[in-house]
Every structure is written in C-alpha cells, then in structure tokens.
N, C-alpha and C. Protein backbone atom coordinates (compact mmCIF):
# COMPACT_ATOMS: atom_id res chain seq x y z
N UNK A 1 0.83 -1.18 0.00
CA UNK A 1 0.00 0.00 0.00
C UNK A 1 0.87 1.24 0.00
N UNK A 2 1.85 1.46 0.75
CA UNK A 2 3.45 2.19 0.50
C UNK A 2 3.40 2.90 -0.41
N UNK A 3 3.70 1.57 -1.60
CA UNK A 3 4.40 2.04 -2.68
C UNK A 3 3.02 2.59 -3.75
N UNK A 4 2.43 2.32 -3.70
CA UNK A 4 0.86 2.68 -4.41
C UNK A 4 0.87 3.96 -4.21
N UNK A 5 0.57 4.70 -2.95
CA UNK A 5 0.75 5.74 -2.31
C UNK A 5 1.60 6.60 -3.21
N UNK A 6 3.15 6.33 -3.04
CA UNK A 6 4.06 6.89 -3.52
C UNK A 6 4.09 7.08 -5.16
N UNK A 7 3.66 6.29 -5.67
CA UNK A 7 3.25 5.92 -6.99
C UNK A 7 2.15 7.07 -7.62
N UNK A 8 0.92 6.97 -6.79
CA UNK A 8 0.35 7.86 -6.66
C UNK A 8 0.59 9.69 -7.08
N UNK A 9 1.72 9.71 -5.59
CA UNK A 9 2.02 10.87 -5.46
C UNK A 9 3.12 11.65 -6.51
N UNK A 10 4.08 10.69 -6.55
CA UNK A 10 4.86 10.78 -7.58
C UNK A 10 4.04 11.53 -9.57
N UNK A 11 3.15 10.51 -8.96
CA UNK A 11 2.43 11.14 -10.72
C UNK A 11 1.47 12.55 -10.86
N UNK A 12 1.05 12.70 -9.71
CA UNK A 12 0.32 13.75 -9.44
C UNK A 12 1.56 15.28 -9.49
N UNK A 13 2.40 14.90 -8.68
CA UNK A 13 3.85 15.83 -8.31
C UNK A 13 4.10 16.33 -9.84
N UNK A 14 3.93 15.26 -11.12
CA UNK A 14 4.35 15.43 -12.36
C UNK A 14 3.20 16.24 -13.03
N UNK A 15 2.18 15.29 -12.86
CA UNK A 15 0.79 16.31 -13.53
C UNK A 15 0.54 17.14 -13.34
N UNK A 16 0.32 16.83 -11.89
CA UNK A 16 -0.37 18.51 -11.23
C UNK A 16 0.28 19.80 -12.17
N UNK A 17 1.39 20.29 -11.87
CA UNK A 17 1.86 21.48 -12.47
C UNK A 17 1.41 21.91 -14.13
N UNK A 18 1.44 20.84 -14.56
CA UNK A 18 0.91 20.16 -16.23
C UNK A 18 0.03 20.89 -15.96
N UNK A 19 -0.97 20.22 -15.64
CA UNK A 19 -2.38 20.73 -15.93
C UNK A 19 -2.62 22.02 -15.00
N UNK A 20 -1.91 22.57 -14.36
CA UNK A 20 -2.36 24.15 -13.61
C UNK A 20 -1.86 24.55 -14.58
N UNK A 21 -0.55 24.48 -15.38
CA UNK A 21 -0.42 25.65 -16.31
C UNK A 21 -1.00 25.94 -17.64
N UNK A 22 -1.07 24.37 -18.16
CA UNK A 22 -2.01 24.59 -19.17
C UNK A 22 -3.87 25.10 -18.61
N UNK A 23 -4.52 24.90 -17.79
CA UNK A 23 -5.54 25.73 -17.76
C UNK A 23 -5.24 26.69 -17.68
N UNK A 24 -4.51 27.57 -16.86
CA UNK A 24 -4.46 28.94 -16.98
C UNK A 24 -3.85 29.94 -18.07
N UNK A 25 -3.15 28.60 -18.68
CA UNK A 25 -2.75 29.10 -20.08
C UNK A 25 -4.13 29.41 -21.14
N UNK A 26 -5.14 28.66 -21.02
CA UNK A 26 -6.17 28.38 -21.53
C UNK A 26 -7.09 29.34 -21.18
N UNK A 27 -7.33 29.65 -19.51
CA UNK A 27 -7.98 30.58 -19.07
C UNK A 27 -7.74 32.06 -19.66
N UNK A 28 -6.70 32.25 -19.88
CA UNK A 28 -5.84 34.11 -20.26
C UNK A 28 -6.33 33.97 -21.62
N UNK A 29 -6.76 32.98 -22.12
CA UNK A 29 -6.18 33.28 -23.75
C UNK A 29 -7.83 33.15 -24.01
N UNK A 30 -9.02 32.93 -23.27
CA UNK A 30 -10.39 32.79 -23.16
C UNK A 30 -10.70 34.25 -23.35
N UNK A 31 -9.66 35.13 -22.36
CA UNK A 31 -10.14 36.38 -21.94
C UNK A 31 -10.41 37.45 -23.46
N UNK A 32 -11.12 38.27 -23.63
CA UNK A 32 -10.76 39.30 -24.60
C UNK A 32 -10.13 39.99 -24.06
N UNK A 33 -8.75 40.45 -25.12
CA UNK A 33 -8.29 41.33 -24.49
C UNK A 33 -8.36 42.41 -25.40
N UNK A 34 -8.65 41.97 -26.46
CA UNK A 34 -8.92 43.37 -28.00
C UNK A 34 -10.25 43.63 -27.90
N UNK A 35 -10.78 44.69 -28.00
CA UNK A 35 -12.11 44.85 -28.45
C UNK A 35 -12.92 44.31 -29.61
N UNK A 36 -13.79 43.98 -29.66
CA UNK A 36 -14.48 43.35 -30.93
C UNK A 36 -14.50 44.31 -32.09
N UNK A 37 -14.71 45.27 -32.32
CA UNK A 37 -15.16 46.28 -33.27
C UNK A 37 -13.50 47.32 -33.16
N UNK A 38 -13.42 47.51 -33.94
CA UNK A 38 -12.14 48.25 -34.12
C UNK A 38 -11.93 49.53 -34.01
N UNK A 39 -13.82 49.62 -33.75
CA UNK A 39 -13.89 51.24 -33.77
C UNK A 39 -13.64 51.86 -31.72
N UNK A 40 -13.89 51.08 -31.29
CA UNK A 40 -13.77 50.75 -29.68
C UNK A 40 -12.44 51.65 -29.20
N UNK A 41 -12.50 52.71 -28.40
CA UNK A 41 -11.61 53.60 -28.25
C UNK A 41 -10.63 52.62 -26.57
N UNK A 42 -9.42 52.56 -26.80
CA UNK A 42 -9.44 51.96 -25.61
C UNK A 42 -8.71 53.54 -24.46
N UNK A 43 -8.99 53.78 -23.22
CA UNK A 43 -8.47 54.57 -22.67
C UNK A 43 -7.19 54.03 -21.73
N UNK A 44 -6.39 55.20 -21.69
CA UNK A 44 -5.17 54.91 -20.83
C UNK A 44 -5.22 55.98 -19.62
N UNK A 45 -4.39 56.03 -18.66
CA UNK A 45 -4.26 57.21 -18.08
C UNK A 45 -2.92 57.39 -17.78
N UNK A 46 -2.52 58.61 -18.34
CA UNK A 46 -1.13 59.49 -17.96
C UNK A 46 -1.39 60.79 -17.99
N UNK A 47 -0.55 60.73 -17.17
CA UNK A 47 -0.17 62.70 -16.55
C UNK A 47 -0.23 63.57 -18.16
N UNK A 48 0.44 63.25 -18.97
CA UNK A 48 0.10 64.21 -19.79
C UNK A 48 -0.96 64.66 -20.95
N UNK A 49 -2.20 63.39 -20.58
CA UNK A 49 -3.15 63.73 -21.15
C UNK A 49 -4.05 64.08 -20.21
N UNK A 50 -4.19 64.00 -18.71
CA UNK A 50 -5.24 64.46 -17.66
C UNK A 50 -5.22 65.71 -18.60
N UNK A 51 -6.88 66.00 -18.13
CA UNK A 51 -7.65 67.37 -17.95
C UNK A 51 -7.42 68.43 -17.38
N UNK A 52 -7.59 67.89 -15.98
CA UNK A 52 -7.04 68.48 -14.94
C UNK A 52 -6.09 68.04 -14.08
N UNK A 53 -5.15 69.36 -13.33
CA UNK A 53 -4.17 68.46 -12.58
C UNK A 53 -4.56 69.48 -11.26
N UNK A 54 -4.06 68.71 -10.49
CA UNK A 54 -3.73 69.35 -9.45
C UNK A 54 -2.68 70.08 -9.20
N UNK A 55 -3.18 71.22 -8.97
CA UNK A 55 -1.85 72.47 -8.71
C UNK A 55 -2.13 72.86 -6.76
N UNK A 56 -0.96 72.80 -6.83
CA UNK A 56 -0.50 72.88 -5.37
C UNK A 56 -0.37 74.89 -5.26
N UNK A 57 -1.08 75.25 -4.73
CA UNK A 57 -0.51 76.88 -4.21
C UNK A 57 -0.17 77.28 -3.11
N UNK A 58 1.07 78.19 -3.60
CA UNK A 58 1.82 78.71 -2.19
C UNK A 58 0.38 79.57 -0.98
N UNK A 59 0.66 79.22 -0.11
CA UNK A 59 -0.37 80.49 1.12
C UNK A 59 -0.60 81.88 1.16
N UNK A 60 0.85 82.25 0.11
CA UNK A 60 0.80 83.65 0.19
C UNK A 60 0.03 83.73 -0.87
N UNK A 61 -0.18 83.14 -1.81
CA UNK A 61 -1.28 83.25 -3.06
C UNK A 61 -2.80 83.41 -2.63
N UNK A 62 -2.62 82.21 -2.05
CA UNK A 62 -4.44 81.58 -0.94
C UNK A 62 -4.99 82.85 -0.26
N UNK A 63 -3.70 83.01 0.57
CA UNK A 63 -3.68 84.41 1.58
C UNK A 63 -4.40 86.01 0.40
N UNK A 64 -3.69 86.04 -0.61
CA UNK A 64 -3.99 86.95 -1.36
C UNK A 64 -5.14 87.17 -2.32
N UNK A 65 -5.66 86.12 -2.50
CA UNK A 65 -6.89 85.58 -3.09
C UNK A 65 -7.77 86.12 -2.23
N UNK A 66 -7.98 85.37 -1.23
CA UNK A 66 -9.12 85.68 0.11
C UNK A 66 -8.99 87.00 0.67
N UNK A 67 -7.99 87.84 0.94
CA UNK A 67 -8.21 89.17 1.17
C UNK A 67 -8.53 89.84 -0.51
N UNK A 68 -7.97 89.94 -1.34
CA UNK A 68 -8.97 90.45 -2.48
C UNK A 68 -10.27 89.66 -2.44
N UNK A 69 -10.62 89.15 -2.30
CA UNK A 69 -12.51 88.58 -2.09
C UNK A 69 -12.97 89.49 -1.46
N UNK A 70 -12.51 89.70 -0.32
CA UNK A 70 -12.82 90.02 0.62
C UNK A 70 -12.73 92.08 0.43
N UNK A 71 -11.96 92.49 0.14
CA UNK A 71 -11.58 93.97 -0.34
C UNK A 71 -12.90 93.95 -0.82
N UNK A 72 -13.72 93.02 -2.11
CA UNK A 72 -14.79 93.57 -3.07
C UNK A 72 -15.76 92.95 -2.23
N UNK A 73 -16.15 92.03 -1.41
CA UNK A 73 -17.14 92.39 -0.46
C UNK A 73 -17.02 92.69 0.50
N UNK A 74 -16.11 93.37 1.37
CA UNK A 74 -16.71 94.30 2.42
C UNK A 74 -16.13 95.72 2.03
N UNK A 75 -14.41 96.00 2.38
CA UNK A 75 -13.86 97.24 2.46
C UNK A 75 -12.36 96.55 2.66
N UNK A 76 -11.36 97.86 2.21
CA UNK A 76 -9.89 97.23 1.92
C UNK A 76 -9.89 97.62 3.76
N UNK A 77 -10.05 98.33 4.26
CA UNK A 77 -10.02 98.49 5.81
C UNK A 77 -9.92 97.14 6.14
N UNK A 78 -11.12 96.21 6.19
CA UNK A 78 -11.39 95.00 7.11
C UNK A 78 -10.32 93.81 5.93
N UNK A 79 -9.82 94.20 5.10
CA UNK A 79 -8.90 93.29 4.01
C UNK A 79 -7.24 93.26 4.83
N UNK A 80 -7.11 94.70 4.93
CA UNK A 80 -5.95 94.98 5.76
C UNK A 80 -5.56 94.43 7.05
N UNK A 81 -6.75 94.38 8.05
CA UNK A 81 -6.83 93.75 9.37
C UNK A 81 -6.85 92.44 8.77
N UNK A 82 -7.92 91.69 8.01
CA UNK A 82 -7.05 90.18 8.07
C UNK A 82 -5.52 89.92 7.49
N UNK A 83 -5.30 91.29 6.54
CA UNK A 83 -3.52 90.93 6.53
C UNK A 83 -2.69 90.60 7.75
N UNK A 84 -3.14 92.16 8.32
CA UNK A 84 -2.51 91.78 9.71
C UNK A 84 -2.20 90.73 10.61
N UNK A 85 -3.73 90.36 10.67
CA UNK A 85 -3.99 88.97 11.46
C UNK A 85 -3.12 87.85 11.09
N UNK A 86 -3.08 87.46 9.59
CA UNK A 86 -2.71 86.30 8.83
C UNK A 86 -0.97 86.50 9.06
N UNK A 87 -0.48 87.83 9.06
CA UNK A 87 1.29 87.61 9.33
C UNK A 87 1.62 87.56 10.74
N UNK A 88 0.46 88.23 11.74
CA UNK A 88 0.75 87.85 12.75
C UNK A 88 0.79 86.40 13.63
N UNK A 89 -0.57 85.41 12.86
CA UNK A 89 -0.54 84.02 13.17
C UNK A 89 0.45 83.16 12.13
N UNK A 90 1.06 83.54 11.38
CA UNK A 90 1.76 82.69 10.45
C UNK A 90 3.49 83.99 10.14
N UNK A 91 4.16 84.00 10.75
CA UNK A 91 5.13 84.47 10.47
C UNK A 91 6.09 84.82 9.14
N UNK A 92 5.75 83.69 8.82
CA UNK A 92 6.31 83.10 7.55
C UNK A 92 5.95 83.70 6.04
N UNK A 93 4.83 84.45 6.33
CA UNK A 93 3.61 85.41 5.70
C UNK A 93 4.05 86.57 5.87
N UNK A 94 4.83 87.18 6.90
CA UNK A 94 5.59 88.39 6.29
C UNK A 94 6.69 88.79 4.92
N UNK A 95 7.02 88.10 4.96
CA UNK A 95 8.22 88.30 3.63
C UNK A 95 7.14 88.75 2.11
N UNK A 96 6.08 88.26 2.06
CA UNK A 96 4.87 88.73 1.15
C UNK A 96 3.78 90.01 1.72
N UNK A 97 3.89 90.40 2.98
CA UNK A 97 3.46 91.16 3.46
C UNK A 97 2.73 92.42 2.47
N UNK A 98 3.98 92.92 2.32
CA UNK A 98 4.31 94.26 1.25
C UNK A 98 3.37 93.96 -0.06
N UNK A 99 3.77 92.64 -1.26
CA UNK A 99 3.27 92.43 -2.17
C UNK A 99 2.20 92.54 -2.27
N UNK A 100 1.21 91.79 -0.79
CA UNK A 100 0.04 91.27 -1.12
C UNK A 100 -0.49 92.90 -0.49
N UNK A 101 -0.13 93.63 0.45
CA UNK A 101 -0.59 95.02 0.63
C UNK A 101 -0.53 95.69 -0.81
N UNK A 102 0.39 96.11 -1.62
CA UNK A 102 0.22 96.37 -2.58
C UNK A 102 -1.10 96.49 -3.80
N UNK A 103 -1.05 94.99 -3.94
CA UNK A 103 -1.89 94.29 -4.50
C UNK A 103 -3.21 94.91 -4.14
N UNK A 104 -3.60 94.62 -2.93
CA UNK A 104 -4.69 94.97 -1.98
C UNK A 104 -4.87 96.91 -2.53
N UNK A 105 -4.17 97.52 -2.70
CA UNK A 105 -3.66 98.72 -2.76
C UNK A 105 -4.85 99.04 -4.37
N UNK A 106 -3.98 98.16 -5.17
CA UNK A 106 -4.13 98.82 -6.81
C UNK A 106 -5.57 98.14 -6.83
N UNK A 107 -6.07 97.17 -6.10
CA UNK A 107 -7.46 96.57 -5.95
C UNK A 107 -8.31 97.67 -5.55
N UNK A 108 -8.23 98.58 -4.44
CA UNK A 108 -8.67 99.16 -3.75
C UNK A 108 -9.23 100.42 -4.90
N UNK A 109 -8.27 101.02 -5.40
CA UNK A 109 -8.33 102.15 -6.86
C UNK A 109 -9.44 101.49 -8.08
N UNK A 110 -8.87 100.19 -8.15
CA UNK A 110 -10.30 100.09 -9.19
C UNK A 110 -11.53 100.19 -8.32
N UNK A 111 -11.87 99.92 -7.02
CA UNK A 111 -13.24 99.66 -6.72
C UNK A 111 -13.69 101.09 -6.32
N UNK A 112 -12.71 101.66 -5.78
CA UNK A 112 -13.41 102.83 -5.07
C UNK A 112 -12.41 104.42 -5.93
N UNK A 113 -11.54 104.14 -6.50
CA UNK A 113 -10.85 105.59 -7.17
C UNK A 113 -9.71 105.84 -6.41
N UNK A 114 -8.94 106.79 -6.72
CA UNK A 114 -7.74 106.91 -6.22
C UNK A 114 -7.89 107.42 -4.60
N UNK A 115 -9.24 108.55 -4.66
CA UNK A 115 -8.70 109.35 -3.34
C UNK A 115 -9.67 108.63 -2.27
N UNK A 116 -11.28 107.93 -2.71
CA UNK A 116 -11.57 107.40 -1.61
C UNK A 116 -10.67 105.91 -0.74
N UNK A 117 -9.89 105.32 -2.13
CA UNK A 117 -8.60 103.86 -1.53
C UNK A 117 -7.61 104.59 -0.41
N UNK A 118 -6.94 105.88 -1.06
CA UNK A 118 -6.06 106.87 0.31
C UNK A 118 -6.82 106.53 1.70
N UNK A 119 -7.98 107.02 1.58
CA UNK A 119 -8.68 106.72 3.13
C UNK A 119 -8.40 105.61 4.03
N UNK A 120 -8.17 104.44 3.28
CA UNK A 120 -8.25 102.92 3.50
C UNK A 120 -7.06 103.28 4.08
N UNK A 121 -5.89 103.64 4.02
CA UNK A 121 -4.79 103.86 3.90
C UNK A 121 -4.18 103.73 5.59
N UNK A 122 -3.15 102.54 6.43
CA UNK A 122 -3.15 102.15 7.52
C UNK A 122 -1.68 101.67 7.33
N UNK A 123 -0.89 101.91 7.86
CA UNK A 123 0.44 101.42 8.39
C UNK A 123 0.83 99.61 8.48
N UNK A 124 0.03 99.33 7.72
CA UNK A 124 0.14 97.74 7.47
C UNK A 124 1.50 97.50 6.79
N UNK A 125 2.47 96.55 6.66
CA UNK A 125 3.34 96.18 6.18
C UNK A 125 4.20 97.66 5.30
N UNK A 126 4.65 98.47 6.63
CA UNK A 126 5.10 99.34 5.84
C UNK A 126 4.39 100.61 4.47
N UNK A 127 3.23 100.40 5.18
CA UNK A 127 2.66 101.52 4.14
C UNK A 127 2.51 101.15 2.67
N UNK A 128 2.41 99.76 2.38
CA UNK A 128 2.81 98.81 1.37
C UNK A 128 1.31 99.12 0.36
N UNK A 129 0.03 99.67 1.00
CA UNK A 129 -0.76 99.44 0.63
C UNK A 129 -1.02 101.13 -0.15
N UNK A 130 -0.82 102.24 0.62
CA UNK A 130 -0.43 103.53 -0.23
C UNK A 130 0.09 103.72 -0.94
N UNK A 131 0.96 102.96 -1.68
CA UNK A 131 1.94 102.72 -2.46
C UNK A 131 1.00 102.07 -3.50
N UNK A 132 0.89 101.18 -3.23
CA UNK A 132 -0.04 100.21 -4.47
C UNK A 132 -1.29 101.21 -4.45
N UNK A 133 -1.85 101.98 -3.82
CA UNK A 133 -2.80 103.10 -4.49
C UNK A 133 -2.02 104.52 -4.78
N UNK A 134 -1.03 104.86 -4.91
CA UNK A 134 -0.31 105.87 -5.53
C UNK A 134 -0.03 105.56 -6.62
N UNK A 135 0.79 104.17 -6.56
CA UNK A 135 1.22 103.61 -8.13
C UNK A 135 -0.08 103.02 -9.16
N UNK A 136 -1.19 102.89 -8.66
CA UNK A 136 -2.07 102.46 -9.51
C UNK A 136 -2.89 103.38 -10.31
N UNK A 137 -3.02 105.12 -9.15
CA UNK A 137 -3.50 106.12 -9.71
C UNK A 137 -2.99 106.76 -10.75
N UNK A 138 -1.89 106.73 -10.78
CA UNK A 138 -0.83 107.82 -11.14
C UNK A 138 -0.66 107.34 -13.14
C-alpha cells in the first residue's frame, strides 16, 4: 500500500503542475483582451493627457486671493486687518506682506478711485498698501 501511495504521489507531483499551467494558459487566452469592433476607443491614463491636474498653491497666493474677495465684499479696511492677522498668526507670511498690501492697494483704486482707496490707507506692512494706491493712480 506504500508504494501505491508513492506511486500515486509521484504522478500527481508530475501532472499537477501540467495541468495548472495549461488551464491557466487556456484561461488568459479565453479572456478578450482586443475589443471586438475596431472602432472601440481603448483609454489609458497618464499625466500628460489628464484634464485636470492638481496644482499645489503657495499660502501667500491663498492668503492673497481671500483678502482680495474680501476687499470687493466688504472694504480694503477689514482686508488689511485680516492681513494683519494672517502675518501675525503665520510668520512666515511676512516676507509677502508688502506684495500682497500692494496688490490689496491697486485693488482698492479700481473699486473705489484713487482718493476714496487713500482713506483705506493704515500702516500695514510698511505703508505697502499707499503705495499700491499711488502707483495704480498715477
């Protein structure tokens, strides 16, 4: 009974692998892998055909975005105080200070004219923001 056994096992040890590879050889080749009709668009995806990508923006951009929102619905006054606020909780937000006052500045002249934006006019980042309504009037 031993050797039956072994006999057995021995032939199976040989087949077995046989026949797993040929089915699955059989199985892959079942699969479609072409489309039937030739007209059948197949899609891929890579970076240089996306639509859209994701763009990463610096804070001082974000930062500058949301106080101009903010300049055309409320007043460059309450735009200025969240400057303030934003370099005082984020440090790192000064070195743009000036720019984004600026900015805030020549914003201020289109909405309201040269001499009512002066009014707005507050010691924020160096006076950064009189400047950007001097240079925008002028």
């Amino acid at each position: 009974m031993n050797q039956a056994a072994r006999r057995i096992g021995r032939t199976l040890a040989l087949v077995l692998p046989v026949v797993l590879v040929l089915s699955g050889t059989l199985a892959v080749a079942r699969v479609p892998w072409a489309a039937p009709d030739a007209d059948t668009q197949v899609l891929t995806a890579s970076a240089e055909n996306a639509s859209t990508r994701a763009v990463s923006r610096a804070p001082q951009d974000v930062l500058r975005d949301r106080l101009l929102a903010e300049l055309q619905e409320k007043d460059p006054g309450a735009a200025l105080t969240g400057l303030q606020e934003a370099t005082e909780a984020r440090p790192s937000l000064a070195r743009h200070c000036a720019s984004i006052a600026r900015a805030l500045g020549r914003a201020a002249v289109s909405k309201y004219g040269p001499r009512k934006a002066q009014g707005f006019s507050r010691p924020v980042c160096d006076t950064s923001f009189a400047y950007g309504v001097a240079q925008d009037a002028s």
